[in-house]
Protein backbone atom coordinates (compact mmCIF):
# COMPACT_ATOMS: atom_id res chain seq x y z
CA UNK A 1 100.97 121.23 92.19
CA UNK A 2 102.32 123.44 94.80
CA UNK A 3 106.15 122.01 95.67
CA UNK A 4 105.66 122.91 99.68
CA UNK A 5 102.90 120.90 101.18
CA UNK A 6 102.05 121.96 104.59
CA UNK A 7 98.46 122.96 104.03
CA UNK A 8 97.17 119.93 102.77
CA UNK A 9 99.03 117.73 105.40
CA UNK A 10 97.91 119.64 108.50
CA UNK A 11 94.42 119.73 106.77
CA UNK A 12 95.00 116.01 106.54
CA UNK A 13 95.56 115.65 110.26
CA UNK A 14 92.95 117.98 111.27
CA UNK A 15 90.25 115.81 109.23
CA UNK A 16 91.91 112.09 110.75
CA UNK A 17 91.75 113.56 114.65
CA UNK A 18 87.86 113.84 113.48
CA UNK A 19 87.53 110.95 112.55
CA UNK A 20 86.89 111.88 108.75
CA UNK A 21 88.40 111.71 104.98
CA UNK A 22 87.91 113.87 101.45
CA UNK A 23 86.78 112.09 98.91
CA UNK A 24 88.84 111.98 95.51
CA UNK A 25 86.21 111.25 93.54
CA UNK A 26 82.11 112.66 93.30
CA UNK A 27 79.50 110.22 95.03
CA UNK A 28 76.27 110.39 93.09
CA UNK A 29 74.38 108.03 92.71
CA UNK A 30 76.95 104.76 94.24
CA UNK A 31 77.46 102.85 96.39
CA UNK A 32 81.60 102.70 96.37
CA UNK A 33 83.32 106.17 97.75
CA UNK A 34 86.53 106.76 97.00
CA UNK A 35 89.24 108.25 99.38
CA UNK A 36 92.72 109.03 99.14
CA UNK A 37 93.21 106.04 102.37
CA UNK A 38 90.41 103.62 103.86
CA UNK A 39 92.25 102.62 106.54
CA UNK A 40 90.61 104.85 108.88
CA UNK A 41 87.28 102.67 108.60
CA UNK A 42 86.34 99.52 109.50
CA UNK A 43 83.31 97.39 107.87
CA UNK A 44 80.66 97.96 110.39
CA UNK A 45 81.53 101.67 110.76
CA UNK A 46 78.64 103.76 110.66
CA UNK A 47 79.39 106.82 108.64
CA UNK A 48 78.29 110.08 107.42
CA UNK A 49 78.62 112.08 104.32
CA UNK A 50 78.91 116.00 104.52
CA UNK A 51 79.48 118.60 102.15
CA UNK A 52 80.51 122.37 102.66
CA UNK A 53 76.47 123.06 102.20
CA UNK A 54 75.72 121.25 104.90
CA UNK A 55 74.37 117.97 103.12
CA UNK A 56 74.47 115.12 105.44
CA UNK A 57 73.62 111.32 104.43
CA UNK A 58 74.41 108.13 106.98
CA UNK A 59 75.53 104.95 105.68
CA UNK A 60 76.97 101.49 106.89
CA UNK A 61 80.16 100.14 105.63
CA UNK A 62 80.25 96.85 104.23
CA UNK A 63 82.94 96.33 102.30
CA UNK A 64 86.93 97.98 102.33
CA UNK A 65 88.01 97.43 98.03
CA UNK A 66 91.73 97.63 97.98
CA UNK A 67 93.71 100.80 99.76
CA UNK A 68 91.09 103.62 98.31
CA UNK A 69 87.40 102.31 98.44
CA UNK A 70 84.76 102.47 100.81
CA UNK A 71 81.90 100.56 100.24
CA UNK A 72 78.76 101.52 101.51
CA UNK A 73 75.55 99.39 102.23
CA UNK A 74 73.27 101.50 99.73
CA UNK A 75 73.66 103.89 97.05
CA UNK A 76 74.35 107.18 98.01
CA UNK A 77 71.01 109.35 97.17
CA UNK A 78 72.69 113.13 97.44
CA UNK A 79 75.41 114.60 95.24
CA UNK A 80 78.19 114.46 96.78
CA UNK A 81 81.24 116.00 94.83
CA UNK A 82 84.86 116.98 95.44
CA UNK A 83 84.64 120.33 94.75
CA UNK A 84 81.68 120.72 96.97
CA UNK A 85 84.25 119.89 99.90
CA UNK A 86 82.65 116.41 100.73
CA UNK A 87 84.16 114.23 103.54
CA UNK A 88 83.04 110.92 105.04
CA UNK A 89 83.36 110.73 108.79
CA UNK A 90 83.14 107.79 111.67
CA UNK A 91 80.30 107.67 113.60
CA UNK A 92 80.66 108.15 116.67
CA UNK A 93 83.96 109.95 115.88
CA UNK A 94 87.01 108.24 117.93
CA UNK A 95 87.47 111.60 120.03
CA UNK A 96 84.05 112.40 120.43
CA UNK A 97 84.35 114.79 123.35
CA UNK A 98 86.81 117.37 120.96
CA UNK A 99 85.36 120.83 121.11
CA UNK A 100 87.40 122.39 118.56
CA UNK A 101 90.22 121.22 116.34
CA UNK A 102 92.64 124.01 114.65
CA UNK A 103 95.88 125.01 113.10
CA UNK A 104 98.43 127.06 114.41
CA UNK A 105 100.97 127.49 117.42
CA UNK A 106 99.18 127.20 121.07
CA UNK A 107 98.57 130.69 122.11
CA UNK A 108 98.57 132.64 118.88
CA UNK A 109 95.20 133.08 117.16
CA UNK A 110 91.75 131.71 118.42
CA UNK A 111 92.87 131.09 122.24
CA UNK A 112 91.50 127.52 123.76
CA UNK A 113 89.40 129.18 126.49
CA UNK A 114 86.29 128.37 127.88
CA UNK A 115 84.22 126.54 125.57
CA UNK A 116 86.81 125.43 123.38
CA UNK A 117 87.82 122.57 125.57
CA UNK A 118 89.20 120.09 125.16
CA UNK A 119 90.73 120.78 121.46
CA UNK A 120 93.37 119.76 118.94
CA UNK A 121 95.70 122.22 117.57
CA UNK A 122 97.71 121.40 114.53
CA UNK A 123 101.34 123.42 114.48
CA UNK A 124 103.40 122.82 110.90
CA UNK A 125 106.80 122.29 112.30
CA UNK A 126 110.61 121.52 110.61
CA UNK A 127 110.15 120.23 106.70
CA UNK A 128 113.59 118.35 105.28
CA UNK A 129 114.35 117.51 101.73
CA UNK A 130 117.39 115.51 102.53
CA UNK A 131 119.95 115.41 99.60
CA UNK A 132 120.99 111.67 99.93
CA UNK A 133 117.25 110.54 99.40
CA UNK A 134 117.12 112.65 96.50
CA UNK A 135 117.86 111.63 92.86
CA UNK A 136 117.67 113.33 89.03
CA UNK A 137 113.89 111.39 88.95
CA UNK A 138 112.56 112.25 92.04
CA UNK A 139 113.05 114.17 95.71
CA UNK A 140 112.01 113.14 99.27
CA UNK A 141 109.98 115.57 101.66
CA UNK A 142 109.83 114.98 105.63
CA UNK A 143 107.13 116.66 106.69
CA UNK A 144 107.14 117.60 110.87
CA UNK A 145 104.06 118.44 112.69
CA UNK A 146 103.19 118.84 115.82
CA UNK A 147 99.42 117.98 117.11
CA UNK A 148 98.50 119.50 121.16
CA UNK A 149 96.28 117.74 122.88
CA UNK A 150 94.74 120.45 125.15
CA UNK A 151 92.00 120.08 128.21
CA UNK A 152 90.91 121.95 130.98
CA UNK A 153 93.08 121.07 134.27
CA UNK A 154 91.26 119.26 136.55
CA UNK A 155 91.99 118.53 140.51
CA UNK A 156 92.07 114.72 141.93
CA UNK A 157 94.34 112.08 141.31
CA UNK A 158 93.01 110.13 138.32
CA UNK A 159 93.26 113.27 136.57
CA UNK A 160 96.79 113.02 134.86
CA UNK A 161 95.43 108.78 134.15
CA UNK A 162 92.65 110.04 132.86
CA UNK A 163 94.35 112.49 130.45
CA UNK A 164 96.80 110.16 129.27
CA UNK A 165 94.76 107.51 128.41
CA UNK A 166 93.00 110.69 126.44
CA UNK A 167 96.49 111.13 125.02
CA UNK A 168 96.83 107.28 124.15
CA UNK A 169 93.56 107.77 121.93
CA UNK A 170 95.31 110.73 119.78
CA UNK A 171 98.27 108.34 119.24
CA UNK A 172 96.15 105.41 118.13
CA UNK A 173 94.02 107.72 115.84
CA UNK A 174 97.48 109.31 114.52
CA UNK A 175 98.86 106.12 114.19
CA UNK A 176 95.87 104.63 112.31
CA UNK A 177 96.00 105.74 109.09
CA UNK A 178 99.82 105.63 107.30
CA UNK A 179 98.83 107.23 104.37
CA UNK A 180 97.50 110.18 106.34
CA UNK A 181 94.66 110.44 103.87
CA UNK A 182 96.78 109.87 100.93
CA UNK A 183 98.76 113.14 101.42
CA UNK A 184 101.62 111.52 102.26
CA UNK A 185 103.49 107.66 100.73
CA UNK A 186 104.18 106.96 105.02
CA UNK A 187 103.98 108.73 108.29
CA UNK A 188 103.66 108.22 111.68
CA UNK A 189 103.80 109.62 115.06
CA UNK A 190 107.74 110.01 116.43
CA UNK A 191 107.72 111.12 119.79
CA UNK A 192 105.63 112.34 122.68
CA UNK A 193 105.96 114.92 125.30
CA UNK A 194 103.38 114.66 128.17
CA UNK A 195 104.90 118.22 129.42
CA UNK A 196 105.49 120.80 126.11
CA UNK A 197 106.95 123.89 126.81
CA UNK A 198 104.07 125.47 124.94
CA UNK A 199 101.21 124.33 127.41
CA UNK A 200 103.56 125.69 130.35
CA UNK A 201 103.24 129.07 128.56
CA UNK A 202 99.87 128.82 128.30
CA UNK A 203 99.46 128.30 132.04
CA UNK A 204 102.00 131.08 132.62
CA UNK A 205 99.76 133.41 131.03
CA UNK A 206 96.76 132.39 133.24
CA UNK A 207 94.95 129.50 131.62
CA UNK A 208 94.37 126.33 133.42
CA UNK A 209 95.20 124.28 130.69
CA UNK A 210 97.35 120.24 130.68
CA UNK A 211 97.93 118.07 127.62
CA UNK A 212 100.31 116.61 125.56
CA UNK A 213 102.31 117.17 122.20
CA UNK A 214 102.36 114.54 119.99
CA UNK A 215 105.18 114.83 116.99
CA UNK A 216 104.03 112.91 113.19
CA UNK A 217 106.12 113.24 110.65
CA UNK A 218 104.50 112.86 107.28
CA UNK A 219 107.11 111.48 104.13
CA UNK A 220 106.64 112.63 100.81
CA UNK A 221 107.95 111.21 97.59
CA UNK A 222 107.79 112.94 94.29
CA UNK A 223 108.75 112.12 91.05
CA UNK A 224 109.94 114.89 88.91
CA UNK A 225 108.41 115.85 85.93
């Protein structure tokens, strides 16, 4: 296992602001899914299976089984496997309105224009290993990442409401799942700035852009080997 994490917690944000969660183990043929954290999903969710083929299946949940298993009311008829990039997602997702959800730093790369809004971008920020957590068995990782909230501005004055209470659903979705997919042993969001620098840049360089950074820092423990 690679020491430095970032990819697979960003990619572990990026799939809980849709909603959605990998699955540790193959589905074929059960009804019980495995995931690295349920606590995303509620009994009663509707939910649907995809794959990196494009294999879709929808399913009820009827049962949460301990901190890992989804339970599902029906066997699931596709294959479903890990290495086939399978993920089961919330229906209707809790930001259903996202047009795009990325990694990066605002402003570099694919550019949130027209068509892309509103999105989620996904910017790896400081990591610590601080030496007092550490010990001869095992080290501690703090993880920082910072997740925009970007939308197109709009005139009128509910607008900034309105895009708060857009804002409030990020942090509750951020907040909802501690375990960030089971990437990380705790995290949660630390701060937020309804003003970033990096959306005043954006407008500075023409686009007509608001939103909100929201800060999570993700904690890693790891015994050593």
């Amino acid at each position: 296992m690679a020491m430095l994490q970032y990819n697979e917690i960003c990619a572990a944000l990026r799939r809980l602001v849709q909603s959605a969660a990998s699955l540790t183990a193959d589905a074929v043929g059960s009804d019980l899914l495995s995931v690295g954290s349920n606590r995303l999903f509620q009994v009663g969710d509707t939910v649907i299976l995809t794959d990196s083929e494009g294999h879709t299946e929808t399913h009820t949940v009827v049962e949460l089984v301990g901190l890992t298993g989804v339970r599902l009311d029906g066997p699931v008829v596709g294959s479903f496997t890990v290495a086939g990039g399978a993920e089961v997602q919330r229906l209707p997702a809790l930001l259903p309105d996202l047009h795009w959800v990325g990694q990066g730093q605002p402003g570099l790369g694919p550019q949130p224009v027209e068509g892309r809004l509103p999105c989620v971008i996904v910017q790896p920020a400081a990591m610590e290993q601080p030496l007092a957590a550490g010990t001869n068995c095992a080290y501690q990782q703090n993880y920082h990442c910072l997740v925009y909230y970007v939308q197109r501005a709009r005139p009128g004055k509910t607008a900034s409401v309105e895009l708060m209470d857009q804002v409030a659903e990020l942090f509750d979705l951020l907040m909802a799942d501690p375990y960030l997919g089971g990437t990380a042993w705790y995290a949660q969001v630390v701060r937020v700035d309804p003003a970033p620098p990096a959306l005043t840049r954006l407008r500075e360089g023409g686009l007509e852009v608001v939103g909100a950074e929201i800060e999570v820092v993700a904690q890693l423990l790891t015994l050593v080997s």
